[in-house]
C-alpha atoms as a PDB file:
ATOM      1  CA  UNK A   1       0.000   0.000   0.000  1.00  0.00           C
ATOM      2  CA  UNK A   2       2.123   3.272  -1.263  1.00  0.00           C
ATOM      3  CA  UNK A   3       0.375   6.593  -0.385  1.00  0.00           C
ATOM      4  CA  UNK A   4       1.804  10.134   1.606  1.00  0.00           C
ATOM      5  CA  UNK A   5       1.233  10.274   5.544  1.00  0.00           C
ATOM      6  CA  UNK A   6      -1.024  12.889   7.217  1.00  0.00           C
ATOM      7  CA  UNK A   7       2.228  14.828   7.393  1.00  0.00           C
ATOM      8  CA  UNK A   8       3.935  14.960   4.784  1.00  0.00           C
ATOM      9  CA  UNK A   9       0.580  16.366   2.897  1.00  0.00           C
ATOM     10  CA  UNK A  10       0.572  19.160   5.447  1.00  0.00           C
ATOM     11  CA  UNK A  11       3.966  19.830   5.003  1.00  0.00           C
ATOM     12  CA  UNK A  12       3.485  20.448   1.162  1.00  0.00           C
ATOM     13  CA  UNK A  13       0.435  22.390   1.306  1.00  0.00           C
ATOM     14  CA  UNK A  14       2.469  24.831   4.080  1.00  0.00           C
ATOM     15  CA  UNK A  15       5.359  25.024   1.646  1.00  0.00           C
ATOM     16  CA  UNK A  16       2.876  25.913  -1.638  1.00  0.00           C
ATOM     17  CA  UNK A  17       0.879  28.649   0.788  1.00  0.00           C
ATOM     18  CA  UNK A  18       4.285  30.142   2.045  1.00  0.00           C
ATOM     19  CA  UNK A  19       5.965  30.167  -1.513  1.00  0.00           C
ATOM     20  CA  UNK A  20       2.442  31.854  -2.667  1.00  0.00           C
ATOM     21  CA  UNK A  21       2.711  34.234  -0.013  1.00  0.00           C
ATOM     22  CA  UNK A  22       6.362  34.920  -0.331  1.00  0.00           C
ATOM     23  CA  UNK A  23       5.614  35.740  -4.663  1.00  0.00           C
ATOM     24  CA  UNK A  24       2.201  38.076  -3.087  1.00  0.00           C
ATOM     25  CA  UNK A  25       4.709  39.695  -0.819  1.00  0.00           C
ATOM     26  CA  UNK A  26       7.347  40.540  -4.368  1.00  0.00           C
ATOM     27  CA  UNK A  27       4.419  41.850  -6.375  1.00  0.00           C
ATOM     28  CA  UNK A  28       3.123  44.331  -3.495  1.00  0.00           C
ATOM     29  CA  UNK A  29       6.709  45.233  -2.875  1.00  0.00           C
ATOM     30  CA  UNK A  30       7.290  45.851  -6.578  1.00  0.00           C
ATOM     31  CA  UNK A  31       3.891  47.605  -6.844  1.00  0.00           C
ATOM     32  CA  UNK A  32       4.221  50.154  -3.967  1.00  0.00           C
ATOM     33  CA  UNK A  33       7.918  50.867  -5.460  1.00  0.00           C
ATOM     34  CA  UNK A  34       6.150  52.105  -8.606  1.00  0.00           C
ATOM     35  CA  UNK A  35       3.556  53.927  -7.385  1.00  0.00           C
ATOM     36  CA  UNK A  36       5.349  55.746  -4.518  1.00  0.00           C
ATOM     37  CA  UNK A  37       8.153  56.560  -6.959  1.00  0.00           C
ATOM     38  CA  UNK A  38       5.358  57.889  -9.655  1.00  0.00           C
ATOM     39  CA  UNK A  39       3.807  60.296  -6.596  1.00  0.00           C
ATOM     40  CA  UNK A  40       7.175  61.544  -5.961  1.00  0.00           C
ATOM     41  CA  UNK A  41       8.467  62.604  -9.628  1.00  0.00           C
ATOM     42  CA  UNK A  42       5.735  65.215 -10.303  1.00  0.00           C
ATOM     43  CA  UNK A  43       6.406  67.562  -7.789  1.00  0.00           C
ATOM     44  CA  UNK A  44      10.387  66.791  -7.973  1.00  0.00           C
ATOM     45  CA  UNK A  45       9.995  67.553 -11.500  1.00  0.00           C
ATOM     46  CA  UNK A  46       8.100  71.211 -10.145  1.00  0.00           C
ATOM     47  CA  UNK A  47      10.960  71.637  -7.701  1.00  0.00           C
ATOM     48  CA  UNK A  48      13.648  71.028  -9.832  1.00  0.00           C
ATOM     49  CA  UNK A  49      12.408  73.308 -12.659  1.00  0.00           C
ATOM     50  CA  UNK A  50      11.633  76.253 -10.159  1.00  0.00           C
ATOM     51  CA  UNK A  51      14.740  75.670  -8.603  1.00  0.00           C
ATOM     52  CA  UNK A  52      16.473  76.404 -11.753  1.00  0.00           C
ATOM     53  CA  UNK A  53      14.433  79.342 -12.236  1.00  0.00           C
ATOM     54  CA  UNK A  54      16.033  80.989  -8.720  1.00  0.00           C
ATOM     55  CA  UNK A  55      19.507  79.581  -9.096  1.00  0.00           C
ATOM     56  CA  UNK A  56      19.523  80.797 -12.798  1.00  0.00           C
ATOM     57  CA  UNK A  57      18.289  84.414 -12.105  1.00  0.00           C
ATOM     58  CA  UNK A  58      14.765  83.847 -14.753  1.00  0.00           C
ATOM     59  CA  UNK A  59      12.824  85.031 -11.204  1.00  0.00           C
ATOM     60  CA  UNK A  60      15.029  88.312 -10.732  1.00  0.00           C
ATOM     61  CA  UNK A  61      18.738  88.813  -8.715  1.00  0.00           C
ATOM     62  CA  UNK A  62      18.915  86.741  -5.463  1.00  0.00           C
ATOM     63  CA  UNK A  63      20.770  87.885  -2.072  1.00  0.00           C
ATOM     64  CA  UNK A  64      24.165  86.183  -2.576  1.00  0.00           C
ATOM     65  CA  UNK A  65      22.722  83.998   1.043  1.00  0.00           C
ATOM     66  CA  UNK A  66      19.422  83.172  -0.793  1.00  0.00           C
ATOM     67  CA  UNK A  67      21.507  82.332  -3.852  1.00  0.00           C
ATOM     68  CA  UNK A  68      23.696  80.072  -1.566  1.00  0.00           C
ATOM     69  CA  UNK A  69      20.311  78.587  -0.387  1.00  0.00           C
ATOM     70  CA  UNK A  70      18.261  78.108  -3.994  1.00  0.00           C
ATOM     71  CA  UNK A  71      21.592  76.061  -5.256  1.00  0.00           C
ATOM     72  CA  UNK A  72      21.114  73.731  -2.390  1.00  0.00           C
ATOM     73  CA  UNK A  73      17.791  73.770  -2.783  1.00  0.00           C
ATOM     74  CA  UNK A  74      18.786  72.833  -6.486  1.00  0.00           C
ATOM     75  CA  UNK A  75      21.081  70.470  -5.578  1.00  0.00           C
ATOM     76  CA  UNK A  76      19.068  68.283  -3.531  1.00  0.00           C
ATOM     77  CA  UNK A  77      16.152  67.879  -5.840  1.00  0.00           C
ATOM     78  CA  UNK A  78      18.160  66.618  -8.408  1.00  0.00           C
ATOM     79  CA  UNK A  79      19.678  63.873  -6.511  1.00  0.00           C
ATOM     80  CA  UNK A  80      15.852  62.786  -5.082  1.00  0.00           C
ATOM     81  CA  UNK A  81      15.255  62.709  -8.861  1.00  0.00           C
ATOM     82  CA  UNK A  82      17.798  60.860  -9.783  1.00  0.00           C
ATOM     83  CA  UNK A  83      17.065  58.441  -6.805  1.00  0.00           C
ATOM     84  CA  UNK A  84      13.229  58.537  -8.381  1.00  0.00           C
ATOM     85  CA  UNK A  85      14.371  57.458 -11.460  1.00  0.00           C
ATOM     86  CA  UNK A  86      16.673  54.813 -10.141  1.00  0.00           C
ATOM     87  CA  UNK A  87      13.620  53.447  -7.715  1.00  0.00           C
ATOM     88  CA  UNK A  88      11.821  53.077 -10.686  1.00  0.00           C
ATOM     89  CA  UNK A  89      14.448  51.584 -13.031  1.00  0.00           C
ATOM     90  CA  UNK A  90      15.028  48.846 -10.078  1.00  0.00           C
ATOM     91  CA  UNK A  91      10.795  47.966  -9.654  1.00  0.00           C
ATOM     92  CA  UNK A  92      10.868  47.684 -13.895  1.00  0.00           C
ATOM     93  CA  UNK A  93      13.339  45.611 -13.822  1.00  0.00           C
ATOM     94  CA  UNK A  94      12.048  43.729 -10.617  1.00  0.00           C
ATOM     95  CA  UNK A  95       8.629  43.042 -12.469  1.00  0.00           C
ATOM     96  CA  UNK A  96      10.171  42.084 -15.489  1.00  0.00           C
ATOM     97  CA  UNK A  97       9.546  45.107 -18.258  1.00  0.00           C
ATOM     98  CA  UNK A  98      12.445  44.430 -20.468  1.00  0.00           C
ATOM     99  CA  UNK A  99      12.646  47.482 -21.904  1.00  0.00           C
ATOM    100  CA  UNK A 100      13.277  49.054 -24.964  1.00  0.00           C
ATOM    101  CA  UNK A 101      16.158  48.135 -26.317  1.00  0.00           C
ATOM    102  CA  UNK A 102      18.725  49.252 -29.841  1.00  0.00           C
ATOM    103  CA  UNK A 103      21.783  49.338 -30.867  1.00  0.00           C
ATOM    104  CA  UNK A 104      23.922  52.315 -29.647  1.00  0.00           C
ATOM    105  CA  UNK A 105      27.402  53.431 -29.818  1.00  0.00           C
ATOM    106  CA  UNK A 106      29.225  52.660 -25.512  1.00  0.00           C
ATOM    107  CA  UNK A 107      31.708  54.848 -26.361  1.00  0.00           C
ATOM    108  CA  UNK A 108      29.653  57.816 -27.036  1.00  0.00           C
ATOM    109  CA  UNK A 109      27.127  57.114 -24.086  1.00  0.00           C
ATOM    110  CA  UNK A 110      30.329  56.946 -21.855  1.00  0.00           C
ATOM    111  CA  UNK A 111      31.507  59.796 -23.011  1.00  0.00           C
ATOM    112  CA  UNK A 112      28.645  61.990 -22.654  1.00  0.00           C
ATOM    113  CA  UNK A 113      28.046  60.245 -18.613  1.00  0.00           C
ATOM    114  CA  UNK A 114      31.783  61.001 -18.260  1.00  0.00           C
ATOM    115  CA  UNK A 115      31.480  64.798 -19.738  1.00  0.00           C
ATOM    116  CA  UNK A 116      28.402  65.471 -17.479  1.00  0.00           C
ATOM    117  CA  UNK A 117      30.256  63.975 -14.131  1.00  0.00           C
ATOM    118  CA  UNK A 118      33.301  66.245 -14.559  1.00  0.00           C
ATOM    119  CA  UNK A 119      31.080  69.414 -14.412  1.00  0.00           C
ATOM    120  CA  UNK A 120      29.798  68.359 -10.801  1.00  0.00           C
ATOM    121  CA  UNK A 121      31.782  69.167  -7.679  1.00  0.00           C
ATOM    122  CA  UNK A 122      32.659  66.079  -6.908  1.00  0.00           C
ATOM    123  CA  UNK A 123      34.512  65.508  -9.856  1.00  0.00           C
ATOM    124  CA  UNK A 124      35.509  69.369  -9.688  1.00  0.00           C
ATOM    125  CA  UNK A 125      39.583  67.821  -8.842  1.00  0.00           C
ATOM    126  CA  UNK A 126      39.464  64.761 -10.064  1.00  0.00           C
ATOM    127  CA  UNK A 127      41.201  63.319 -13.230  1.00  0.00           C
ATOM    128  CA  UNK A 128      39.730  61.364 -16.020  1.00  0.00           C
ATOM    129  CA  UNK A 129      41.882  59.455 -18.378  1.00  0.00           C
ATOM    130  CA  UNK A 130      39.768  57.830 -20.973  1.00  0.00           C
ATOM    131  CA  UNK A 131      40.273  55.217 -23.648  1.00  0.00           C
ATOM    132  CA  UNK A 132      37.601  54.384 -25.475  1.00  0.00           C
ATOM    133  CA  UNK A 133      37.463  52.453 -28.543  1.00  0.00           C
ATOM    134  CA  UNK A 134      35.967  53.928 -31.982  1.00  0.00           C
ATOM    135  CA  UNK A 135      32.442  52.242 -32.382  1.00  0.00           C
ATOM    136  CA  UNK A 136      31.880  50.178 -29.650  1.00  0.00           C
ATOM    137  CA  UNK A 137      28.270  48.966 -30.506  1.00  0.00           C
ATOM    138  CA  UNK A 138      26.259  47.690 -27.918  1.00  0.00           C
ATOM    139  CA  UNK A 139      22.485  46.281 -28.371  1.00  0.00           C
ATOM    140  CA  UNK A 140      21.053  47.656 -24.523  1.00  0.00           C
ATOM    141  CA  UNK A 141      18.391  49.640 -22.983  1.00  0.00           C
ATOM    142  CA  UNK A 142      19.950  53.082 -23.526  1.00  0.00           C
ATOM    143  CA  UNK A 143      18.304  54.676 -20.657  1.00  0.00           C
ATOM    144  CA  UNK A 144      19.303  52.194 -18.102  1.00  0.00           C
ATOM    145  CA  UNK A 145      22.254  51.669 -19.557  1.00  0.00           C
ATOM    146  CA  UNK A 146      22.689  55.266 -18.629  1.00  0.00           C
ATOM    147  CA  UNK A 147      21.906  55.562 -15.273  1.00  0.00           C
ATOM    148  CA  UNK A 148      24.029  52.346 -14.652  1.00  0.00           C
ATOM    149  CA  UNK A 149      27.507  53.968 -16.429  1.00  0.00           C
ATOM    150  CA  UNK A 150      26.802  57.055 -13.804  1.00  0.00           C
ATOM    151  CA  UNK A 151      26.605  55.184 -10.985  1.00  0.00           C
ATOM    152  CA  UNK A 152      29.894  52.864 -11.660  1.00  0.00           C
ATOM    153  CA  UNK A 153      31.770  56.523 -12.875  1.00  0.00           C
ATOM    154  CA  UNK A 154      30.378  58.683  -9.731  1.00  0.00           C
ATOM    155  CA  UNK A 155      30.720  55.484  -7.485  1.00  0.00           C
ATOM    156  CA  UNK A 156      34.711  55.901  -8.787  1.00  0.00           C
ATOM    157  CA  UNK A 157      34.626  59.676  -7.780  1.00  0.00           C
ATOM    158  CA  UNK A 158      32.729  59.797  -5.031  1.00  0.00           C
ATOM    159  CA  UNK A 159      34.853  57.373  -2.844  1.00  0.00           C
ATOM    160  CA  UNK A 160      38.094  58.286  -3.885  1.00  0.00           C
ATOM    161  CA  UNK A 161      40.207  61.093  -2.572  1.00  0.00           C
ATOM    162  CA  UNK A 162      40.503  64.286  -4.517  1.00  0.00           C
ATOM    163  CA  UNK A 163      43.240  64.645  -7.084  1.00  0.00           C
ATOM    164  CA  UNK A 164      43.096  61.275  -7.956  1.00  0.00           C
ATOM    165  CA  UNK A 165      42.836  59.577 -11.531  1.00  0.00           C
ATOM    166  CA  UNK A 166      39.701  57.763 -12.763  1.00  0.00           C
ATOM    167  CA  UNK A 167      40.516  55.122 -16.014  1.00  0.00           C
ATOM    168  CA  UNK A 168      37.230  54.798 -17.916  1.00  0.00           C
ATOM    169  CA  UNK A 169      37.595  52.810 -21.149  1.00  0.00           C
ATOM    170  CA  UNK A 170      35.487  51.111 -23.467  1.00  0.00           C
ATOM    171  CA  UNK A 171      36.215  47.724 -25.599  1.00  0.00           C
ATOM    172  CA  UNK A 172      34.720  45.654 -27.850  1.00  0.00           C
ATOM    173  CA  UNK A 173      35.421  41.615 -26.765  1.00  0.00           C
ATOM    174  CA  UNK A 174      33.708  39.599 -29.217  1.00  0.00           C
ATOM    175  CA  UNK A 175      30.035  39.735 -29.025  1.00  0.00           C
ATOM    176  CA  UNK A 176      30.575  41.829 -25.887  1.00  0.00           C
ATOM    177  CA  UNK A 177      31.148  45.508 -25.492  1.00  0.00           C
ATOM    178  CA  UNK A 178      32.559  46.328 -22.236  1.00  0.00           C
ATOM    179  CA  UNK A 179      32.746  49.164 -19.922  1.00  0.00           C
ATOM    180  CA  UNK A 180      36.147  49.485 -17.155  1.00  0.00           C
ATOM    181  CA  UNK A 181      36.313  52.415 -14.413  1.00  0.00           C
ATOM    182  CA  UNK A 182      39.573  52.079 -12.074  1.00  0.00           C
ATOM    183  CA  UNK A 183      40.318  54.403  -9.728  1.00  0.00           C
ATOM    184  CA  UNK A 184      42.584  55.036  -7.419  1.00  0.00           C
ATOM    185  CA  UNK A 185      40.874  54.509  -3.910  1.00  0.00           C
ATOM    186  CA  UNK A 186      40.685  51.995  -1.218  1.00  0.00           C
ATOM    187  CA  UNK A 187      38.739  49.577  -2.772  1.00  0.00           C
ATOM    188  CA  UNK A 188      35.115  48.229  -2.958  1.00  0.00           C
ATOM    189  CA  UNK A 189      35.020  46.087   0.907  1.00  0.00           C
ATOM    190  CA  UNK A 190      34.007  42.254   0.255  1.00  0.00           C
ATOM    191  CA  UNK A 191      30.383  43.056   2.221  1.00  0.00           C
ATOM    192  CA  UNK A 192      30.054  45.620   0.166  1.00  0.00           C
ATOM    193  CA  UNK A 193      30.434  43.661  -3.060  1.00  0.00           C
ATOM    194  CA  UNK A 194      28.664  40.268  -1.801  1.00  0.00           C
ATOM    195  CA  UNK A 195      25.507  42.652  -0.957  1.00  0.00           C
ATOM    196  CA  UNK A 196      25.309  44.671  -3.439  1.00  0.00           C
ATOM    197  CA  UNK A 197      22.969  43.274  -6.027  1.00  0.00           C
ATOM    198  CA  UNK A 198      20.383  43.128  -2.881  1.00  0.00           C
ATOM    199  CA  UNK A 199      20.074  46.904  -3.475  1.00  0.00           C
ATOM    200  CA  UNK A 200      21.033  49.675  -0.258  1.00  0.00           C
ATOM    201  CA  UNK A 201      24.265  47.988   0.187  1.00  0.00           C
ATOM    202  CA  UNK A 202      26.974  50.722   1.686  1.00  0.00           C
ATOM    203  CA  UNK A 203      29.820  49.879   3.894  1.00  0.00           C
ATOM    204  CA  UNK A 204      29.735  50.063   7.460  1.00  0.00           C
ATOM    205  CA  UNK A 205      32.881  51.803   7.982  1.00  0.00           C
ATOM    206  CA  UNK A 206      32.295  55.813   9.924  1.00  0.00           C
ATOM    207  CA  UNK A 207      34.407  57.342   6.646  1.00  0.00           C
ATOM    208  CA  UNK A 208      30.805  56.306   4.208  1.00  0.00           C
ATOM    209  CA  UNK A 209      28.462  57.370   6.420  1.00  0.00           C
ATOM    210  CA  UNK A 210      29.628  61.132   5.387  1.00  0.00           C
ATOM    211  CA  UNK A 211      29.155  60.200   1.990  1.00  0.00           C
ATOM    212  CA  UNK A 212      25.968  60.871  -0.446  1.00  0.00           C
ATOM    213  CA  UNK A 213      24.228  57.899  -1.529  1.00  0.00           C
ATOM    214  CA  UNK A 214      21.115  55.526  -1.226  1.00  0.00           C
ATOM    215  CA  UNK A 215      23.256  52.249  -1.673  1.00  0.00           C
ATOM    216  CA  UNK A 216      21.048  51.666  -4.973  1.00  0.00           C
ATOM    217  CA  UNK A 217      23.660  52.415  -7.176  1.00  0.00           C
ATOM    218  CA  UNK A 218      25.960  49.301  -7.390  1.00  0.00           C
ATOM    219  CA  UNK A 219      22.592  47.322  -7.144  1.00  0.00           C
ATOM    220  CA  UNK A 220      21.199  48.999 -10.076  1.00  0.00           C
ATOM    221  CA  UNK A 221      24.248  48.708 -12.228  1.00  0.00           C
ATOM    222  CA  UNK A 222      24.396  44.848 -11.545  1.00  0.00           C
ATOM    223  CA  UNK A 223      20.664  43.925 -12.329  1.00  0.00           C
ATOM    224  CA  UNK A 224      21.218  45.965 -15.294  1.00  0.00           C
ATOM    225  CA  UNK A 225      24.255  44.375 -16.978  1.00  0.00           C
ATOM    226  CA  UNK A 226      22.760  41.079 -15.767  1.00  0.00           C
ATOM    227  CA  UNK A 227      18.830  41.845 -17.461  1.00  0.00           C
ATOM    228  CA  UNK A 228      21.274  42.225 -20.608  1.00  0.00           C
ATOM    229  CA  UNK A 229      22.354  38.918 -20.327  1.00  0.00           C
ATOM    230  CA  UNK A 230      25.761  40.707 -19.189  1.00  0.00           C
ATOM    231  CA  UNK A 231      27.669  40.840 -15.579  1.00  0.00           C
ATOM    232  CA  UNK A 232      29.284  43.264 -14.045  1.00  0.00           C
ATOM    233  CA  UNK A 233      32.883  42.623 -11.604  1.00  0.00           C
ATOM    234  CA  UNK A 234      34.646  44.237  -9.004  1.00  0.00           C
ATOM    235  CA  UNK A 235      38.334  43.807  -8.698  1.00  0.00           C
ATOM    236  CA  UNK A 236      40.849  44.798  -6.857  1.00  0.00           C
ATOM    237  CA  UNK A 237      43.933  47.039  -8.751  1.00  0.00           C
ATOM    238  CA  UNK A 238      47.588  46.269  -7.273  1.00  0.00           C
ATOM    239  CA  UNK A 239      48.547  48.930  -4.691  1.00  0.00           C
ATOM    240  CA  UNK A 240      45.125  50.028  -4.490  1.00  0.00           C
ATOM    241  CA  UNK A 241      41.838  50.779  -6.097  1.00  0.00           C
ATOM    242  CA  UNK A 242      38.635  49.296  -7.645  1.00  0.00           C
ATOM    243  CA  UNK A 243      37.743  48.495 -11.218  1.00  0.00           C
ATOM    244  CA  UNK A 244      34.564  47.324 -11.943  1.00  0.00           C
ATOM    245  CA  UNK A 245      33.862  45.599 -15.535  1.00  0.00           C
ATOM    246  CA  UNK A 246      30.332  45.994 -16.705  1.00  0.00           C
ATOM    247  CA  UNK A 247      30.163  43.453 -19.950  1.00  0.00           C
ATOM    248  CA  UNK A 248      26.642  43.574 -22.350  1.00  0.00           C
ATOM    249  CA  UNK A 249      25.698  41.753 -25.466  1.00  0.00           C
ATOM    250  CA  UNK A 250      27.066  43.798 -28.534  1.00  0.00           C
ATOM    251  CA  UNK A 251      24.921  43.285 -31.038  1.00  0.00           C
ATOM    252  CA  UNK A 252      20.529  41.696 -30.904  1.00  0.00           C
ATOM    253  CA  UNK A 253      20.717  38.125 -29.808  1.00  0.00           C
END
């Protein structure tokens, strides 16, 4: 006489009602990411553009102490935007939208992220050596794609010390194209790097918590290259520094 005990029956129906709950519990977390992140770019989007307004003198001349105050006030709102846009990047690509993607040139899209990071005060004394190959096609998501390149370059600036140099260069490998940032710092830790592709990831150490920054970026540049059907690596650079590898498909599969 074959048949399953009393048990073992409960056991699987307690396993198929947590694993239902646990997939519930993703799409509610994925929803609420899109809709909070929705509610919260409209008025950004008002901020930001008023903000401009002040900072840019369109509203008349500002005190040089309110002018002080509207760039902050500038300031700010851009980087809750760009978090926005990265919140809702992450719950795209956590509910599966693949996204639009074509064939674009890496090197130019590197370029232009690279061009745009120098003019912020971060990068204000940094220096960028860059060698990137002519036509480096890619077959991507441009605007995630995008936001991914600025987070590995500003990740590069933003913990490293002033003055030092930041290696961005682009190659094709085959039917990869391939994006490398070194710099000069001390390093991405291991906790760092086995956590972040959970999203929020940041080192623990006093010296970050001074530091801008969500933690999203590293997590949104790995789910990125790896929705490509790419991968991205940290490494370590003898006598110290990080370079991370982002690799993506170079041409439609």
């Amino acid at each position: 006489m074959t048949g399953t005990s009393p048990c073992a029956d409960e056991t699987s129906r307690l396993r198929a009602g947590l694993a239902a709950r646990e997939l519930e519990l993703q799409r509610l977390h994925a929803s609420f990411l899109a809709n909070i992140s929705h509610e919260l770019r409209t008025p950004l989007v008002s901020i930001c553009g008023y903000a401009e307004m002040l900072t840019e003198g369109d509203a008349g001349p500002l005190e040089p102490a309110a002018g002080k105050a509207a760039e902050a006030i500038e300031r700010n709102a851009h980087r809750l935007r760009d978090l926005v846009l990265d919140l809702l990047i992450l719950s795209d690509l956590e509910g599966g939208a693949p996204g639009l993607r074509r064939a674009i040139d890496l090197s130019g899209l590197v370029a232009e992220e690279t061009d745009r990071l120098r003019r912020t005060p971060a990068a204000a004394r940094h220096h960028f050596e860059l060698d990137l190959a002519d036509g480096c096609p890619a077959w991507v998501d441009a605007d995630r794609l995008r936001r991914a390149a600025h987070h590995v370059l500003s990740n590069a600036v933003v913990h490293t010390p002033p003055g030092t140099l930041v290696r961005v260069g682009t190659t094709p490998d085959g039917a990869q194209a391939v994006l490398t940032v070194t710099d000069e710092g001390p390093g991405i830790p291991q906790e760092v790097r086995a956590r972040c592709a959970e999203g929020f990831a940041r080192a623990s150490d006093a010296d970050t918590q001074v530091r801008p920054g969500a933690g999203v970026g590293l997590a949104l540049a790995v789910r990125v290259a790896c929705e490509h059907g790419g991968a991205l690596t940290i490494g370590d650079v003898p006598g110290g520094g990080a370079r991370v590898r982002v690799r993506l498909p170079a041409s439609r599969p």
